[in-house]
Protein backbone atom coordinates (compact mmCIF):
# COMPACT_ATOMS: atom_id res chain seq x y z
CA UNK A 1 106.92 96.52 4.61
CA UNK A 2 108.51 97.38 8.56
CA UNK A 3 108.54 94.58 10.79
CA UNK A 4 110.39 96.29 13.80
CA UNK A 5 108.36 97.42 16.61
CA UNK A 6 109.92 100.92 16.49
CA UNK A 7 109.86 101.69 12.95
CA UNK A 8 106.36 100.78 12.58
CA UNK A 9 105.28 102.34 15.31
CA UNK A 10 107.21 105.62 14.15
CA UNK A 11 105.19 105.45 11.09
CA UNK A 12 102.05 105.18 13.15
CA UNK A 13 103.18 108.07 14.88
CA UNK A 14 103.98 110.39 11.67
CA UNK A 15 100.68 109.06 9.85
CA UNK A 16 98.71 110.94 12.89
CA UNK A 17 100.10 113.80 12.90
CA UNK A 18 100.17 114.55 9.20
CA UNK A 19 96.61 113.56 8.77
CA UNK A 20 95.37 115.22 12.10
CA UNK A 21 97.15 118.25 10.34
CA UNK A 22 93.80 119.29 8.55
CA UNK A 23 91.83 119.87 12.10
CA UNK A 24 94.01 122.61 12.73
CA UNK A 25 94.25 124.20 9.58
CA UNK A 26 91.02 126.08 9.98
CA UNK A 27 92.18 127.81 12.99
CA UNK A 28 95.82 128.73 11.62
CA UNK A 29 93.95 130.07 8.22
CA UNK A 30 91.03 132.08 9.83
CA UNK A 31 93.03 135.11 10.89
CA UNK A 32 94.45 135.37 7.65
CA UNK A 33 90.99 134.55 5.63
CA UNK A 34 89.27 137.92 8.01
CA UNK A 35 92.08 139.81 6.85
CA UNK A 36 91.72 139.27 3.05
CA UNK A 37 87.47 139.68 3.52
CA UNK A 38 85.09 140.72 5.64
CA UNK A 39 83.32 137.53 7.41
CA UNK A 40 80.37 137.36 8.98
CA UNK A 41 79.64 137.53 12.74
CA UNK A 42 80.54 134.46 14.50
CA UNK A 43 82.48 132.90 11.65
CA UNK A 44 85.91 132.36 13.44
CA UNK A 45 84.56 130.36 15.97
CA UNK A 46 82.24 128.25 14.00
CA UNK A 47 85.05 127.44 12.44
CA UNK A 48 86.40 125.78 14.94
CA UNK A 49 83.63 124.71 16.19
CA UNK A 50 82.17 122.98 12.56
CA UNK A 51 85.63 120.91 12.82
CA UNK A 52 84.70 119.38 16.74
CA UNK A 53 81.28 118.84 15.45
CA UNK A 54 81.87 116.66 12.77
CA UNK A 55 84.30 114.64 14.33
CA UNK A 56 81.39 114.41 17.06
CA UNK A 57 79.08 113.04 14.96
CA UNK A 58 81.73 110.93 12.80
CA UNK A 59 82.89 108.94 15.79
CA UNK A 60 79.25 108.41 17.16
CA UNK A 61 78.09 106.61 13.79
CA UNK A 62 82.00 105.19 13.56
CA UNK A 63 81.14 103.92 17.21
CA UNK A 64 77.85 102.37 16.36
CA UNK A 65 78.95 100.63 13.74
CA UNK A 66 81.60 99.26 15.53
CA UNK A 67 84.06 100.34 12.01
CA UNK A 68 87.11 100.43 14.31
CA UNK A 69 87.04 96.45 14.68
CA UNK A 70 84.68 95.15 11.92
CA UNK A 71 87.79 97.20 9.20
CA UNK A 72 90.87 96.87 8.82
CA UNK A 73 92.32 100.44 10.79
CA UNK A 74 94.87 100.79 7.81
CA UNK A 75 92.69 100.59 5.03
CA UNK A 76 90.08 102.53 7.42
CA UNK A 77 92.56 105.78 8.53
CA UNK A 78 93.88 105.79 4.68
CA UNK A 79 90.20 106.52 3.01
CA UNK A 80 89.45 108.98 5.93
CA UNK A 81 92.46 110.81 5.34
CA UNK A 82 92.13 110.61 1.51
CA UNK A 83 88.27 111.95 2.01
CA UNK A 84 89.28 114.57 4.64
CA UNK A 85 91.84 115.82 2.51
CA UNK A 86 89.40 116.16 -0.31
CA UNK A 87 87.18 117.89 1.96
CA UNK A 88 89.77 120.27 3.28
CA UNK A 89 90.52 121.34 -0.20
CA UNK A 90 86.74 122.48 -0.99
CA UNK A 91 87.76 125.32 1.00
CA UNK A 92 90.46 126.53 -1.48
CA UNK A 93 87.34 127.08 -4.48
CA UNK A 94 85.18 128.75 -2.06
CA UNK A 95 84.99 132.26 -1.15
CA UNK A 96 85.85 133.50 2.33
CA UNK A 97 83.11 133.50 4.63
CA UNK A 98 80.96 131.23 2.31
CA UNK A 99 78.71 128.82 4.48
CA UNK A 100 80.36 125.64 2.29
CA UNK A 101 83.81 126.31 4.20
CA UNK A 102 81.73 125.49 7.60
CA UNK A 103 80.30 122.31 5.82
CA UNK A 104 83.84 121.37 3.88
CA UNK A 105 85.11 121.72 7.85
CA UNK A 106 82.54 119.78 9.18
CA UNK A 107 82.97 116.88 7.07
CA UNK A 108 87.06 116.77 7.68
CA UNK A 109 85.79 116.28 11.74
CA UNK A 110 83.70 113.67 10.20
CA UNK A 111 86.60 112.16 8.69
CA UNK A 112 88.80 112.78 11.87
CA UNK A 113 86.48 110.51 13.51
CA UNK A 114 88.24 107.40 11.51
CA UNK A 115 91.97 108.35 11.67
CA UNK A 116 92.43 109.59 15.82
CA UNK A 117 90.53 106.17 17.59
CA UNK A 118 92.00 103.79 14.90
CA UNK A 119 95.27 105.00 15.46
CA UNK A 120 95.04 104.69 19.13
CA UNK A 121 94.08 101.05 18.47
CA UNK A 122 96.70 100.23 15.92
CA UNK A 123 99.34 101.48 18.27
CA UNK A 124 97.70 99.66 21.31
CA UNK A 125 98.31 96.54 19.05
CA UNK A 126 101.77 96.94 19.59
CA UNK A 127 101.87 97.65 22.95
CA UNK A 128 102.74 95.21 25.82
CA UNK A 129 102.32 94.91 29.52
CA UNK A 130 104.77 97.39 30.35
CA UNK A 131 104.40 100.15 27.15
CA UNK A 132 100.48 100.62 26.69
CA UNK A 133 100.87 104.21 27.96
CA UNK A 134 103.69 105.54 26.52
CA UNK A 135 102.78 104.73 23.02
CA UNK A 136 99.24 106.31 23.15
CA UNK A 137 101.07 109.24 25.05
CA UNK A 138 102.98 109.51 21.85
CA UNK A 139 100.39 109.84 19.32
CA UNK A 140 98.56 112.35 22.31
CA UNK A 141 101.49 114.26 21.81
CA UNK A 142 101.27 114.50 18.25
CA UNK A 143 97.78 116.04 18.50
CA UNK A 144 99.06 118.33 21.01
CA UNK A 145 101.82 119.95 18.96
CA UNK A 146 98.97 120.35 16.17
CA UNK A 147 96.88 122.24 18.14
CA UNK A 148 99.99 124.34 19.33
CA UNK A 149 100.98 125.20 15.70
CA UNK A 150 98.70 127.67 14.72
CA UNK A 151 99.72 130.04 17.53
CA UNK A 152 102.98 129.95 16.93
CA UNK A 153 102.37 130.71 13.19
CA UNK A 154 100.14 133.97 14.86
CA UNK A 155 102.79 134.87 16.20
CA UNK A 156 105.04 134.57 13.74
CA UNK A 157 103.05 136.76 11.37
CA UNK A 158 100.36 134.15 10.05
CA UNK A 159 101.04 132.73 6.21
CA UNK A 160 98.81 132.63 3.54
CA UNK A 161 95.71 131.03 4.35
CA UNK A 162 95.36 128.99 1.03
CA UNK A 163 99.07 127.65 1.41
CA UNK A 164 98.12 126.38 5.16
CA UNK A 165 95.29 124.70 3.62
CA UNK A 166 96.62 123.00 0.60
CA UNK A 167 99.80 122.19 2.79
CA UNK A 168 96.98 120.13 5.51
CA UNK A 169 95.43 118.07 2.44
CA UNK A 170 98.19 117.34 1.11
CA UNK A 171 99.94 115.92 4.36
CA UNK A 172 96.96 113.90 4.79
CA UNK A 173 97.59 111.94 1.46
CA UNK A 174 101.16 111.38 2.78
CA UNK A 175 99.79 109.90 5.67
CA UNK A 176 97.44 107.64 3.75
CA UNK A 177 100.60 105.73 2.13
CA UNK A 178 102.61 105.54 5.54
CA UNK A 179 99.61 104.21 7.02
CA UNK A 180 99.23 101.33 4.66
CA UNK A 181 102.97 100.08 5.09
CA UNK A 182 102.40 98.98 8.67
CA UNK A 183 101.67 96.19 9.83
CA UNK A 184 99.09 94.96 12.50
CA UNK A 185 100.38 94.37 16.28
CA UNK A 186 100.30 90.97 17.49
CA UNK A 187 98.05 92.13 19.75
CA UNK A 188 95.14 92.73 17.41
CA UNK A 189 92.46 91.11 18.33
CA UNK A 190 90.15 89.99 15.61
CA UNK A 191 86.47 92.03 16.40
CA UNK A 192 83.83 89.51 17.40
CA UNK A 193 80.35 88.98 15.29
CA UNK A 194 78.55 92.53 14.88
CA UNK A 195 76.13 93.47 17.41
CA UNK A 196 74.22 96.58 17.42
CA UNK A 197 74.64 98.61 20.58
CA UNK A 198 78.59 97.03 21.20
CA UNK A 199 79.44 100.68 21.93
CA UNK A 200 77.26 100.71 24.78
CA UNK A 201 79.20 98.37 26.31
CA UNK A 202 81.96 101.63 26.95
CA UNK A 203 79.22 102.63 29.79
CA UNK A 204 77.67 99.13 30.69
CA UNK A 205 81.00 97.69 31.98
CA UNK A 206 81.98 99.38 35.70
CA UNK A 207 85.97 99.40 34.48
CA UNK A 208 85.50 101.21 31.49
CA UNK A 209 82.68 103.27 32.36
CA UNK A 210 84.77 105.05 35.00
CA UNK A 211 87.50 105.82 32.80
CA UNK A 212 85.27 107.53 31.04
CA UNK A 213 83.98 109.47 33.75
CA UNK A 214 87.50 110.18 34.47
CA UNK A 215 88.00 111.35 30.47
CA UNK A 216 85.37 113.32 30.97
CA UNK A 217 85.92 115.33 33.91
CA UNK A 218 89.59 115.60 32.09
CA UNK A 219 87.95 117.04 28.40
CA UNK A 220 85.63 119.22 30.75
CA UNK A 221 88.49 121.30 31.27
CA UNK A 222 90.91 120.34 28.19
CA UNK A 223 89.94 122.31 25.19
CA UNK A 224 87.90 124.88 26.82
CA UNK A 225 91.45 126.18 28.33
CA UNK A 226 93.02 125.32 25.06
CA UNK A 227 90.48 127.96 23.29
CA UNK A 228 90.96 130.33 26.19
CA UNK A 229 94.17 130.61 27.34
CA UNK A 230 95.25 132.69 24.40
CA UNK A 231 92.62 135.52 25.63
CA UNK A 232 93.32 135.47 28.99
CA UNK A 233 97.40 135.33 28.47
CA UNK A 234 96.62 138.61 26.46
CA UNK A 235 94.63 139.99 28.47
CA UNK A 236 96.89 139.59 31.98
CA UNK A 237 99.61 141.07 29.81
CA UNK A 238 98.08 144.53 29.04
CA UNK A 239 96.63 144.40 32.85
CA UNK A 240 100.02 144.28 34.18
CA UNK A 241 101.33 147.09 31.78
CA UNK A 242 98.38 148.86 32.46
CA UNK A 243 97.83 149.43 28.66
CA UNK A 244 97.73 147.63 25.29
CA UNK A 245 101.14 147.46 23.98
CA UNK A 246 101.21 146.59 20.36
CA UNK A 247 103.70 143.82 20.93
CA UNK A 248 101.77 142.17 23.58
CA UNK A 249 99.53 140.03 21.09
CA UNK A 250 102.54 138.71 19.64
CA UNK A 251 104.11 137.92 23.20
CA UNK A 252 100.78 136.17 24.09
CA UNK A 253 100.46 134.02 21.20
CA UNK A 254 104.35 133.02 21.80
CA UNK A 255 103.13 132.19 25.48
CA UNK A 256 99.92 130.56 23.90
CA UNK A 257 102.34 128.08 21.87
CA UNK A 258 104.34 127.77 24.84
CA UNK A 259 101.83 126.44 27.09
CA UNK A 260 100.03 124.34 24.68
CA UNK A 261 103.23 122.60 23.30
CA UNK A 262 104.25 121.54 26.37
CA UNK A 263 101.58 119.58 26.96
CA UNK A 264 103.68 117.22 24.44
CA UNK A 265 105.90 116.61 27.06
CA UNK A 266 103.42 115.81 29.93
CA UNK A 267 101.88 113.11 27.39
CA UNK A 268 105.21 111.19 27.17
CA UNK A 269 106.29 112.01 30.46
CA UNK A 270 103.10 110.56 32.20
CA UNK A 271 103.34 107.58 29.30
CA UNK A 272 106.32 106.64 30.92
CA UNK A 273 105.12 107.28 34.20
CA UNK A 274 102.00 105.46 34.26
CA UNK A 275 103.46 102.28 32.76
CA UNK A 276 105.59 102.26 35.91
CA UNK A 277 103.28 103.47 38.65
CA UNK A 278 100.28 102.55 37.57
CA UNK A 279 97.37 104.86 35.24
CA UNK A 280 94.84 105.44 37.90
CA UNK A 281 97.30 107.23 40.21
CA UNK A 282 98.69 109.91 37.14
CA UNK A 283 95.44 110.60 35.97
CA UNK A 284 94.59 111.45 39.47
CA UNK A 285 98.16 113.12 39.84
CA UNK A 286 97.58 115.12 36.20
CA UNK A 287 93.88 116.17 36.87
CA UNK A 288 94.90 117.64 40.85
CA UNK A 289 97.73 119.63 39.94
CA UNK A 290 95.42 120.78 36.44
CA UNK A 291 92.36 121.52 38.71
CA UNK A 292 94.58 123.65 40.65
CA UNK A 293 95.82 125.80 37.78
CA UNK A 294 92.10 126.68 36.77
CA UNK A 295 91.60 127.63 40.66
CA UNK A 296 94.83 130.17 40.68
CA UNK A 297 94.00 130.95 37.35
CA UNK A 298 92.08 134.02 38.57
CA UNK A 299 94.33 135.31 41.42
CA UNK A 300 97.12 135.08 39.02
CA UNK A 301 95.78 137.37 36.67
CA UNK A 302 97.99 140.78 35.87
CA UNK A 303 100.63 139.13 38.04
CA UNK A 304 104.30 139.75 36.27
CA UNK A 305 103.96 138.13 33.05
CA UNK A 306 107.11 135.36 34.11
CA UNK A 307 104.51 134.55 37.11
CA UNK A 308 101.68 134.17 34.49
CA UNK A 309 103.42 131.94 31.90
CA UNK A 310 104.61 129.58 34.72
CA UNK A 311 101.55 128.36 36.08
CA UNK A 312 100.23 128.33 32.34
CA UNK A 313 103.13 126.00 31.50
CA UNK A 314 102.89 123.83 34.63
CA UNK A 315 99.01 123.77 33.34
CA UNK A 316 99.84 123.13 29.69
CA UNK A 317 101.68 120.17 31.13
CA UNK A 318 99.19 118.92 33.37
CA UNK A 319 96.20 119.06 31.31
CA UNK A 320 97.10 116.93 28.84
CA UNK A 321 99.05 114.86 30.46
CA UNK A 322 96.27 112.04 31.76
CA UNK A 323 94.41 112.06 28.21
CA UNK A 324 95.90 109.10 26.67
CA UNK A 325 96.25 107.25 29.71
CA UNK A 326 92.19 107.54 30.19
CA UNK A 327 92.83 105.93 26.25
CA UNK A 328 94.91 103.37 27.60
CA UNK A 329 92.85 102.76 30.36
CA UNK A 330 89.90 101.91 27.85
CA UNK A 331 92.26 99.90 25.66
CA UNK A 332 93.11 96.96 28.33
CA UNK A 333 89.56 97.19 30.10
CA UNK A 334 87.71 96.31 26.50
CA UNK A 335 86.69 93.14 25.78
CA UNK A 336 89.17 91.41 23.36
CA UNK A 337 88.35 92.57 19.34
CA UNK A 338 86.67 96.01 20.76
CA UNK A 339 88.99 98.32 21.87
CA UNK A 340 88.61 100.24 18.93
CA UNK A 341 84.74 100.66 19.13
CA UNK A 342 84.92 101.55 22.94
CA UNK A 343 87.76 104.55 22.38
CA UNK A 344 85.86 105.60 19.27
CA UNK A 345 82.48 105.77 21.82
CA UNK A 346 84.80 107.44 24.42
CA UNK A 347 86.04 110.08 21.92
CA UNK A 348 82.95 110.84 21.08
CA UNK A 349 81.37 111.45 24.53
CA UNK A 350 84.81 113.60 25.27
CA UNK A 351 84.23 115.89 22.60
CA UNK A 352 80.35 116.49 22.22
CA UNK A 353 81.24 117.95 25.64
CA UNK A 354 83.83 120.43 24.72
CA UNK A 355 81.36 121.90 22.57
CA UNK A 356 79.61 122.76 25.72
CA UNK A 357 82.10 123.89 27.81
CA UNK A 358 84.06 125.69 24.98
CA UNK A 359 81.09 127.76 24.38
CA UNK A 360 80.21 128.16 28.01
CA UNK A 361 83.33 130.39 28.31
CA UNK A 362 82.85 133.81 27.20
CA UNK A 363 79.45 133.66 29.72
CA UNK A 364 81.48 132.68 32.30
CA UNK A 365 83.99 135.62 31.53
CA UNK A 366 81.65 138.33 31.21
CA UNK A 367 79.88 137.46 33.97
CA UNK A 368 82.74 136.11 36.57
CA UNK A 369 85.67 138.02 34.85
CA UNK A 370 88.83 136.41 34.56
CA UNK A 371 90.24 137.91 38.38
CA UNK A 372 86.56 136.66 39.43
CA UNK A 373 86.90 132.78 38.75
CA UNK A 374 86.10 132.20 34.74
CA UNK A 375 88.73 129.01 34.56
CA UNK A 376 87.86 127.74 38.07
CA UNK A 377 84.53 126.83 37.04
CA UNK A 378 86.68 124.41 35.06
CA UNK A 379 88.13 122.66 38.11
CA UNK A 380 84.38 121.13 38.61
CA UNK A 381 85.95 118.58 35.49
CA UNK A 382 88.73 116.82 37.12
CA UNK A 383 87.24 116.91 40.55
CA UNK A 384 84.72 114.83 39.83
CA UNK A 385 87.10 112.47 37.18
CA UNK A 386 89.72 111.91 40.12
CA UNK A 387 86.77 110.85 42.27
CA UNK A 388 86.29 108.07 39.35
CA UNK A 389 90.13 107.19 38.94
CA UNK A 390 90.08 106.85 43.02
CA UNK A 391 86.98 104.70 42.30
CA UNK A 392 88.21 102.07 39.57
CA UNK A 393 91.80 102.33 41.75
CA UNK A 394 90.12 100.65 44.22
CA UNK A 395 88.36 98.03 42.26
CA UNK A 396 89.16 94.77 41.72
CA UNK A 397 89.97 96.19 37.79
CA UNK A 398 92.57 98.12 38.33
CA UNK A 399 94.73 94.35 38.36
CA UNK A 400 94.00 94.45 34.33
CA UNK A 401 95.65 98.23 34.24
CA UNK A 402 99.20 98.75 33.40
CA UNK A 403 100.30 95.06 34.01
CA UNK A 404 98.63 94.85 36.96
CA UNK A 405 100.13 98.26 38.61
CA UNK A 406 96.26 100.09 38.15
């Protein structure tokens, strides 16, 4: 079994990202599956959508019953990953379209729900006063490469969907064995007698209750421009040619991958960068530079296409960036033996409100446009969540942030 720091932590880090592999599988393979049959209306984005809300409801019950802390995370994110990956394989035995593939994707969310948090807390049990960040940056990153992937294999022609599926499950019994050869941190805190209603404490504490405000004006924007920015790279394209050009989906998918992979970078970058500043001041950094973005969104659109995929990247950076230090954040606020029940709770609150905003979208196009302010609506998010990272900045709770740097 590892004992070094790095090793283990490597492991950590490769566990994720293989068994997170299964919440993007449903959006590589749903091109591919419309191709091969007609689906019904709606079925593409439910797809999606069935993923987020299982995980939703998988981290609210994980949350409540404090699992995080009361099992061991190994033993926890191994049978999650070995029932996800069971789930993800329904799909292969199902027909196209059938209303079991939203159910087999809503129960690999479900199972999401106890691999993502307990993997932030395992790697926060390695973490010390000067590395917190970085290493939940790095598993961050992990998740934001996954969600790049399936644009780049759009672009790249799609593969068979029943490959991309069986490929997900199969990582995700992978990660089950790397996930049992590490060891826990030294600073994993044993979880204190059950209490029903310990995930309340996420909102009844001042310190972590603001970085969750701050998470959530950050996850306002996140995956809402993560689902959009595909659409509205395409569509800028063909308004600066002036007319579709058969190549231009392909070019905008490239961009898509682009601008969602380098988000990767902005979650090591500000790891690094928060461990040594402090996390208050980069979330507040990451969200005002992102908030901008979704502002210029709309007079950058059917600018020159170089124009276009420069702000997306400098947003594809920037919107990421903050996420795990709002994570981190939670981590060294928590009382000691809870951190995983409090970033489960947070998780959850992030992503029952994507499903709102991600939805809210094509209103806010038709009616706005994407010239007429679509993505600035966004910028209400991080507005509001650096007005909470100012707030816990200049509380006494900030000392307990980033050894002591807030």
């Amino acid at each position: 079994m590892p004992s070094g720091k790095p090793v283990t932590l490597s492991l950590i880090v490769a566990a994720q990202v293989l068994a997170l592999a299964r919440w993007f599988s449903g959006t590589a393979s749903g091109p591919a599956m419309a191709r091969e049959a007609a689906l019904p209306a709606g079925f593409l984005a439910w797809l999606t959508s069935a993923v987020q809300a299982g995980f939703v409801i998988g981290t609210l019950l994980s949350a409540t019953l404090a699992l995080p802390d009361r099992l061991d995370p190994r033993w926890l994110i191994a049978a999650a990953a070995l029932f996800g990956a069971a789930a993800n394989a329904l799909i292969l035995v199902l027909p196209p379209g059938h209303i079991g593939v939203l159910a087999a994707r809503a129960a690999t969310g479900a199972a999401l729900a106890c691999v993502y948090p307990p993997g932030m807390k395992l790697a926060s049990g390695w973490a010390d006063r000067n590395d917190t960040g970085l290493l939940v940056g790095l598993l961050v990153g992990g998740v934001t490469l996954g969600s790049a992937g399936p644009h780049l294999a759009n672009a790249l022609g799609g593969i068979d969907w029943r490959l991309t599926v069986a490929a997900a499950s199969g990582a995700a019994i992978v990660a089950a064995g790397l996930i049992l050869l590490v060891r826990l941190g030294p600073r994993h805190a044993p979880a204190p007698p059950f209490r029903p209603g310990q995930a309340l404490g996420l909102l009844t504490d001042r310190g972590t209750r603001l970085a969750t405000l701050g998470y959530l004006g950050h996850m306002w924007e996140l995956y809402a421009m993560w689902a959009w920015i595909g659409p509205y790279l395409s569509a800028s394209f063909a308004a600066w040619h002036g007319t579709p050009d058969p190549g231009m989906g392909r070019d905008a998918a490239y961009a898509t991958f682009a601008v969602i992979a380098a988000g990767a970078l902005g979650c090591v970058g500000a790891g690094v960068l928060a461990d040594r500043v402090g996390r208050t001041r980069v979330t507040i950094w990451a969200m005002g530079i992102s908030g901008a973005c979704c502002v210029l969104a709309g007079p950058a659109f059917g600018a020159h296409p170089a124009l276009v995929v420069a702000l997306g990247l400098v947003w594809g950076v920037t919107v990421i960036a903050d996420s795990a230090q709002f994570s981190a954040s939670v981590a060294e606020l928590a009382p000691p033996g809870l951190a995983g029940t409090l970033l489960t709770a947070q998780t959850s609150l992030g992503f029952a409100l994507t499903l709102a905003t991600i939805q809210a979208m094509p209103w806010l196009v038709a009616r706005l446009g994407w010239q007429g302010g679509a993505f600035a609506v966004l910028a209400i998010g991080p507005a509001l969540g650096c007005v909470a990272m100012a707030r816990l900045r200049a509380s006494p709770m900030a000392a307990r942030l980033a050894g002591g740097r807030g």
